[in-house]
N, C-alpha and C. Protein backbone atom coordinates (compact mmCIF):
# COMPACT_ATOMS: atom_id res chain seq x y z
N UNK A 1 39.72 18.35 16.30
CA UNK A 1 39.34 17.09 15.69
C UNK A 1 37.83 16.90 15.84
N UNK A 2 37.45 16.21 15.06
CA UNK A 2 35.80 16.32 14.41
C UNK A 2 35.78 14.81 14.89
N UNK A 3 34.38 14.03 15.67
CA UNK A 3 34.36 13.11 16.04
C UNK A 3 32.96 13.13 15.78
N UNK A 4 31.87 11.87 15.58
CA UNK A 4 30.66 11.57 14.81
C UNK A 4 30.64 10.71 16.54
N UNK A 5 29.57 11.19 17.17
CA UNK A 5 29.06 10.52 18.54
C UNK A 5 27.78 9.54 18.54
N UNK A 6 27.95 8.67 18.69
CA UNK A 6 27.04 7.69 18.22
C UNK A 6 26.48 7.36 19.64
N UNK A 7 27.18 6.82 20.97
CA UNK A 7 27.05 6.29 22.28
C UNK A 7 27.81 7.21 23.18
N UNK A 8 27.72 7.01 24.41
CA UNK A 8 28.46 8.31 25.14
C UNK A 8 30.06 8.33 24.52
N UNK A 9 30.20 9.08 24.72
CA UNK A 9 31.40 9.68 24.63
C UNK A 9 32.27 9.42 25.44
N UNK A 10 33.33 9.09 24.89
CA UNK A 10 34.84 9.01 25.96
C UNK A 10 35.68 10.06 26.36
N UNK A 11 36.55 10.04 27.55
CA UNK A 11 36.90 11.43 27.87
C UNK A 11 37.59 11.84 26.56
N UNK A 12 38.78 10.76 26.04
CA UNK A 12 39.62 10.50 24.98
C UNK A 12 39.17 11.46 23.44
N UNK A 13 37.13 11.19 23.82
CA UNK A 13 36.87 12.22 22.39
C UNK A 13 36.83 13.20 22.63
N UNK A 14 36.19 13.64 24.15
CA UNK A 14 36.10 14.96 24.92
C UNK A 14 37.31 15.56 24.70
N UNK A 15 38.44 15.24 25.13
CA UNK A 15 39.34 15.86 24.90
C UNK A 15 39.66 16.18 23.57
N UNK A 16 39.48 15.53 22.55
CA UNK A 16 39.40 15.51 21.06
C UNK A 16 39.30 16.54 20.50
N UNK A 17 37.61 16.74 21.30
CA UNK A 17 36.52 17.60 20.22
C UNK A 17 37.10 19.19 21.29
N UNK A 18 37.43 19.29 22.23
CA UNK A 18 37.83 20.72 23.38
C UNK A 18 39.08 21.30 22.22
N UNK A 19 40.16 20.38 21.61
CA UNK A 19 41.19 20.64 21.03
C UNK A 19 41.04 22.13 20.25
N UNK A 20 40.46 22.44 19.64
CA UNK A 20 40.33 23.36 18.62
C UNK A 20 39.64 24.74 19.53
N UNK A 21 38.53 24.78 20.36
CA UNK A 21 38.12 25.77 20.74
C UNK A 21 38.22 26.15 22.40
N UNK A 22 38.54 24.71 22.82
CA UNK A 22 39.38 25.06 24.46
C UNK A 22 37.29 24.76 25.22
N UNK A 23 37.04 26.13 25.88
CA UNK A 23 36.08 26.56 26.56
C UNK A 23 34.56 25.70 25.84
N UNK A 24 34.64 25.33 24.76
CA UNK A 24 33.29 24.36 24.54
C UNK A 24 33.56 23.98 23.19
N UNK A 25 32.07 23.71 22.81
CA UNK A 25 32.32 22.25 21.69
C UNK A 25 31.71 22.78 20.44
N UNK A 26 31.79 22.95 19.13
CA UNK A 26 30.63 23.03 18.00
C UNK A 26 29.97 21.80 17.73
N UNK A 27 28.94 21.49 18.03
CA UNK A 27 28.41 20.80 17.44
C UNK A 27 26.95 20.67 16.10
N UNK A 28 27.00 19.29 15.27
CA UNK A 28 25.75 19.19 14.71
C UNK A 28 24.83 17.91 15.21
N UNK A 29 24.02 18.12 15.30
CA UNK A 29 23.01 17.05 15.76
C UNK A 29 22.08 16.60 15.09
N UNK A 30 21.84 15.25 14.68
CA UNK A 30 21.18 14.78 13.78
C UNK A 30 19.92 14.21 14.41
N UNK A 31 18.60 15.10 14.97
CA UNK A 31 17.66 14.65 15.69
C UNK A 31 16.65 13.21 15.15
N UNK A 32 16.89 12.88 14.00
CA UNK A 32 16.46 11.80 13.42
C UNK A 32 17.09 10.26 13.86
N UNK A 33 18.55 10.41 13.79
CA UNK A 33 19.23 8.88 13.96
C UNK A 33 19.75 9.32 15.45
N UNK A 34 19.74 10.54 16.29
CA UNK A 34 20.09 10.54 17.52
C UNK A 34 21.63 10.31 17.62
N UNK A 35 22.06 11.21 16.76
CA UNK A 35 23.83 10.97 16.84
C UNK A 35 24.38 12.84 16.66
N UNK A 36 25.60 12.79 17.11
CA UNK A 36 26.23 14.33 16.72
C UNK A 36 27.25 14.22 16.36
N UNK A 37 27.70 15.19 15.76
CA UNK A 37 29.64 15.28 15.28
C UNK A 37 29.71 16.49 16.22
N UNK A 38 30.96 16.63 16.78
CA UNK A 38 31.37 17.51 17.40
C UNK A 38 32.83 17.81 17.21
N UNK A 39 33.11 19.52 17.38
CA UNK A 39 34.74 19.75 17.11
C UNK A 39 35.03 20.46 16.45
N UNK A 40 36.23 20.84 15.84
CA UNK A 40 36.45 22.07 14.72
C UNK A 40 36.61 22.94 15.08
N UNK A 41 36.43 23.72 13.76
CA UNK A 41 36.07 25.53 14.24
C UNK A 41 34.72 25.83 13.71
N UNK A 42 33.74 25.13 12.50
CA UNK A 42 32.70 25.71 12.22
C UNK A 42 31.67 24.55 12.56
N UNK A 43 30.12 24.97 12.74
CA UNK A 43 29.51 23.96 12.95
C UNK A 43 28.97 23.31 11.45
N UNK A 44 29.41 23.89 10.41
CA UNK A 44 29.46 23.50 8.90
C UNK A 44 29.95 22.33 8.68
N UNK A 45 31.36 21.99 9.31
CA UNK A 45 32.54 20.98 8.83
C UNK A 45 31.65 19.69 10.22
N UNK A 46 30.99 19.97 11.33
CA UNK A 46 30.15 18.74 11.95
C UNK A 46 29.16 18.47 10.71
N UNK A 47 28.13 19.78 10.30
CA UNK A 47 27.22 19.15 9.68
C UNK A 47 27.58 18.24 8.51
N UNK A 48 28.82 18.97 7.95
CA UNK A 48 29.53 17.66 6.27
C UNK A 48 29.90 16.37 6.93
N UNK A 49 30.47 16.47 8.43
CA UNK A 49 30.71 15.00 8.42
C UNK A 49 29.30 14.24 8.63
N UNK A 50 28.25 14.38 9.16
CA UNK A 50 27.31 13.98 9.38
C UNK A 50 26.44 13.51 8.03
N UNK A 51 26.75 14.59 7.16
CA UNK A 51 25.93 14.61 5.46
C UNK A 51 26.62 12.96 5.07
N UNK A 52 27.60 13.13 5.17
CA UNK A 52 28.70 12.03 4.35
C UNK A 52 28.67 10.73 5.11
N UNK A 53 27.92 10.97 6.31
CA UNK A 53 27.84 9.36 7.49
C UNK A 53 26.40 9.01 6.56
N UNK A 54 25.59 9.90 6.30
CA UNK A 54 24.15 9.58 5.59
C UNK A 54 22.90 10.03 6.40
N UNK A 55 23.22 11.41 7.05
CA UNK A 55 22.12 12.15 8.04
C UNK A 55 21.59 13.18 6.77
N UNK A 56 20.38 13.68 6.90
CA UNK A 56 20.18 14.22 6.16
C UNK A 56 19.80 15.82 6.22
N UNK A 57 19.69 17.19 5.76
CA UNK A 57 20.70 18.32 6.02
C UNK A 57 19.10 18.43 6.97
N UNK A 58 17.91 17.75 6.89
CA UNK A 58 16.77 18.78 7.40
C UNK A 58 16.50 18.34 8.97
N UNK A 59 17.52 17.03 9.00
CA UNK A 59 17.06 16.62 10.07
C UNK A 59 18.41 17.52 11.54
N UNK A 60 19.24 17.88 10.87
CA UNK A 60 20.49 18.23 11.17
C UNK A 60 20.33 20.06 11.91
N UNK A 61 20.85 19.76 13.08
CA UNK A 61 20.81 21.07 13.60
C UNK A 61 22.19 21.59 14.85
N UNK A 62 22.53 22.79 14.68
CA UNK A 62 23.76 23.48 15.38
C UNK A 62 23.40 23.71 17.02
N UNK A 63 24.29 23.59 17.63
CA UNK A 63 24.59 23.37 19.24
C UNK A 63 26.21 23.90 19.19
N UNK A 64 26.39 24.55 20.33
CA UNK A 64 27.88 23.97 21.39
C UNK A 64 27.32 23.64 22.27
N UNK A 65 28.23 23.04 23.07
CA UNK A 65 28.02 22.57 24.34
C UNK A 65 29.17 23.11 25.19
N UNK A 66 29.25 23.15 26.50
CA UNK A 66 29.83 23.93 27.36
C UNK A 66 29.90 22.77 28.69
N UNK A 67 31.39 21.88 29.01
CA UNK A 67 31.29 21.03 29.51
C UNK A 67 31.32 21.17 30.74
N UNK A 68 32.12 22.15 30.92
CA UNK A 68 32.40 22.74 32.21
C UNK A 68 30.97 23.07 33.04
N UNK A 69 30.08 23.70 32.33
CA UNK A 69 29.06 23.81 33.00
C UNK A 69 27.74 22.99 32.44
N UNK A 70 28.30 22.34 31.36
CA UNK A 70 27.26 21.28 31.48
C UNK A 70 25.77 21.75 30.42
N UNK A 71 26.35 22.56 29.88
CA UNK A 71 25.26 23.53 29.05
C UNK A 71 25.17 23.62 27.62
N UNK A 72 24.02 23.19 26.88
CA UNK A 72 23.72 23.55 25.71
C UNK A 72 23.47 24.96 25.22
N UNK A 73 24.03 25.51 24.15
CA UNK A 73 23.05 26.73 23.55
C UNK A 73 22.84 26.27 22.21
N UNK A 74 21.86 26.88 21.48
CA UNK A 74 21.03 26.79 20.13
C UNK A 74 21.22 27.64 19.38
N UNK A 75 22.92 28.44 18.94
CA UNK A 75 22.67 29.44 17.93
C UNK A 75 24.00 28.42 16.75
N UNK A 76 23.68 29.11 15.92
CA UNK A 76 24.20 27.99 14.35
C UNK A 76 23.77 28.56 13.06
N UNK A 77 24.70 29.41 12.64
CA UNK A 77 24.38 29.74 11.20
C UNK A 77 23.97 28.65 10.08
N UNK A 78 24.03 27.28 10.69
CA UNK A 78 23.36 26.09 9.97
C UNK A 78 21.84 25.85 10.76
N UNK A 79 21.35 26.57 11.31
CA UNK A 79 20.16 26.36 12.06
C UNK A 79 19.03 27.46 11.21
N UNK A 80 19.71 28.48 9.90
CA UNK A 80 18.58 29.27 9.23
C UNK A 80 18.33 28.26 8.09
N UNK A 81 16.66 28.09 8.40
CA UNK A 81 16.40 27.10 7.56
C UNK A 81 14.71 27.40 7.16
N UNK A 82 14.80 28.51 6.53
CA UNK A 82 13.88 29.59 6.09
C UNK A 82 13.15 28.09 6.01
N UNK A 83 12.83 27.40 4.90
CA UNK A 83 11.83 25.80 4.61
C UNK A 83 11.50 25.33 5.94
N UNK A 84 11.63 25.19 6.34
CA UNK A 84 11.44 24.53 8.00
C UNK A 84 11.02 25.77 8.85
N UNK A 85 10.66 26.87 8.76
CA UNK A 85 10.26 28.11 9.51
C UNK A 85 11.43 28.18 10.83
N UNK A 86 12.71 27.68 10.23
CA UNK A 86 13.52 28.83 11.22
C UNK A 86 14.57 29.58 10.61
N UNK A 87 14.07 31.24 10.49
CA UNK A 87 14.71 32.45 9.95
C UNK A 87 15.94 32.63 10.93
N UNK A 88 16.42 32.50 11.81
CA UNK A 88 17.55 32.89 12.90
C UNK A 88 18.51 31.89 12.67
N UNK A 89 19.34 32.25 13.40
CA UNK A 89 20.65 31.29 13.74
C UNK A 89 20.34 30.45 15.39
N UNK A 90 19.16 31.30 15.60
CA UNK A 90 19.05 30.34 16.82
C UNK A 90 17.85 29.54 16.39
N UNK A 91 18.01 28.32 17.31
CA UNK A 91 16.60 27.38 16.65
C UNK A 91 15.42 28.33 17.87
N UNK A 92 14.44 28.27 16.86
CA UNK A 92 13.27 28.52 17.36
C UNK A 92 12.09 27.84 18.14
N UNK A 93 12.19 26.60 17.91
CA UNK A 93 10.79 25.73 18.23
C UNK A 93 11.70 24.85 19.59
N UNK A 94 10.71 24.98 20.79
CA UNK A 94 11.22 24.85 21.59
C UNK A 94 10.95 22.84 21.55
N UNK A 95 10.69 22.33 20.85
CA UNK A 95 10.43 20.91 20.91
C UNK A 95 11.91 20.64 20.30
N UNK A 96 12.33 21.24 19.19
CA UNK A 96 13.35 21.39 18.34
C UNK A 96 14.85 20.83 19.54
N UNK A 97 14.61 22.45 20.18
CA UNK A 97 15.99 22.66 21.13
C UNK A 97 15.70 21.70 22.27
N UNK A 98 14.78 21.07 22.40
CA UNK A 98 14.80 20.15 24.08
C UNK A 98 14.88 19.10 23.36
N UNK A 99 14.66 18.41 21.97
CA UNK A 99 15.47 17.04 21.15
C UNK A 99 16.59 17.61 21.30
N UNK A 100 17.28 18.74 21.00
CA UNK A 100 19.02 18.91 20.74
C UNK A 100 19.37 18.85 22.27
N UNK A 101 18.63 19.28 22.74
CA UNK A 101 19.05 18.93 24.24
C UNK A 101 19.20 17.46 24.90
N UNK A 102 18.28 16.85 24.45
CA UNK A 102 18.34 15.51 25.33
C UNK A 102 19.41 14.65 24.53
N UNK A 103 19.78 14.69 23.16
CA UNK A 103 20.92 14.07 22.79
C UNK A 103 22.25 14.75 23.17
N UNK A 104 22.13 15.85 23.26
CA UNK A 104 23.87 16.15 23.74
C UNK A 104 24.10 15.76 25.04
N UNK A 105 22.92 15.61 25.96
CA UNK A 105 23.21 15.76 27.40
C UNK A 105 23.32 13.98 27.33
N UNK A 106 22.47 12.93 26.70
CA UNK A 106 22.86 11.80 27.10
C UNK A 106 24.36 11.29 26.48
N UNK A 107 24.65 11.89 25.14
CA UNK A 107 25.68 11.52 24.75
C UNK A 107 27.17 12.28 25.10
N UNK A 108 26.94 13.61 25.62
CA UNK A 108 28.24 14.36 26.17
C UNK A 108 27.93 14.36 27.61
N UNK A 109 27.02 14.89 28.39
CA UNK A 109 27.23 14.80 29.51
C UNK A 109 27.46 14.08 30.57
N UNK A 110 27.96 14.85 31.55
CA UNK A 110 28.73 13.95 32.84
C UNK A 110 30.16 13.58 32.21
N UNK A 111 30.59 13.91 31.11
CA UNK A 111 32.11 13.03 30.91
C UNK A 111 33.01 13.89 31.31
């Protein structure tokens, strides 16, 4: 189940968004309005719910998160965004990944 995180998170979504992949989370993160969808199986179906809340695709970038240990990573076949100078699936610009960082950690972590 796909959940749009606006304020921390409840265990109720935690458990939600674990449903589908068990060991961690897909997420998209919308570094502009400071919100994420998390859940699924692709980080595609976070970024559409996010498109359709009214985030927009450039501000939007791929994460899991790993609750157990409390850990972000930065790879996301929605993160190649040749226009924006990132060629990889991992984000490149480290200002980039420490915004994706500080929203997953205030809005998922510790739950």
């Amino acid at each position: 189940m796909i959940h749009i995180i606006r304020s921390r998170a409840t265990k109720q979504q935690m458990d939600d968004m674990q449903q589908t992949l068990g060991m961690y989370i897909k997420l998209a993160v919308d570094l502009r309005r400071g919100i994420l969808a998390g859940g699924g199986e692709l980080h595609a179906d976070c970024e559409q719910l996010l498109l359709e809340d009214g985030s927009r695709q450039e501000d939007i970038w791929g994460a899991d998160w790993y609750p157990v240990i409390q850990q972000v990573t930065f790879e996301a076949l929605i993160n190649i965004k040749p226009r924006q100078g990132n060629r990889s699936m991992l984000i490149a610009d480290p200002a980039i990944r420490e915004r994706v960082s500080q929203i997953v950690q205030l809005l998922l972590g510790g739950v």
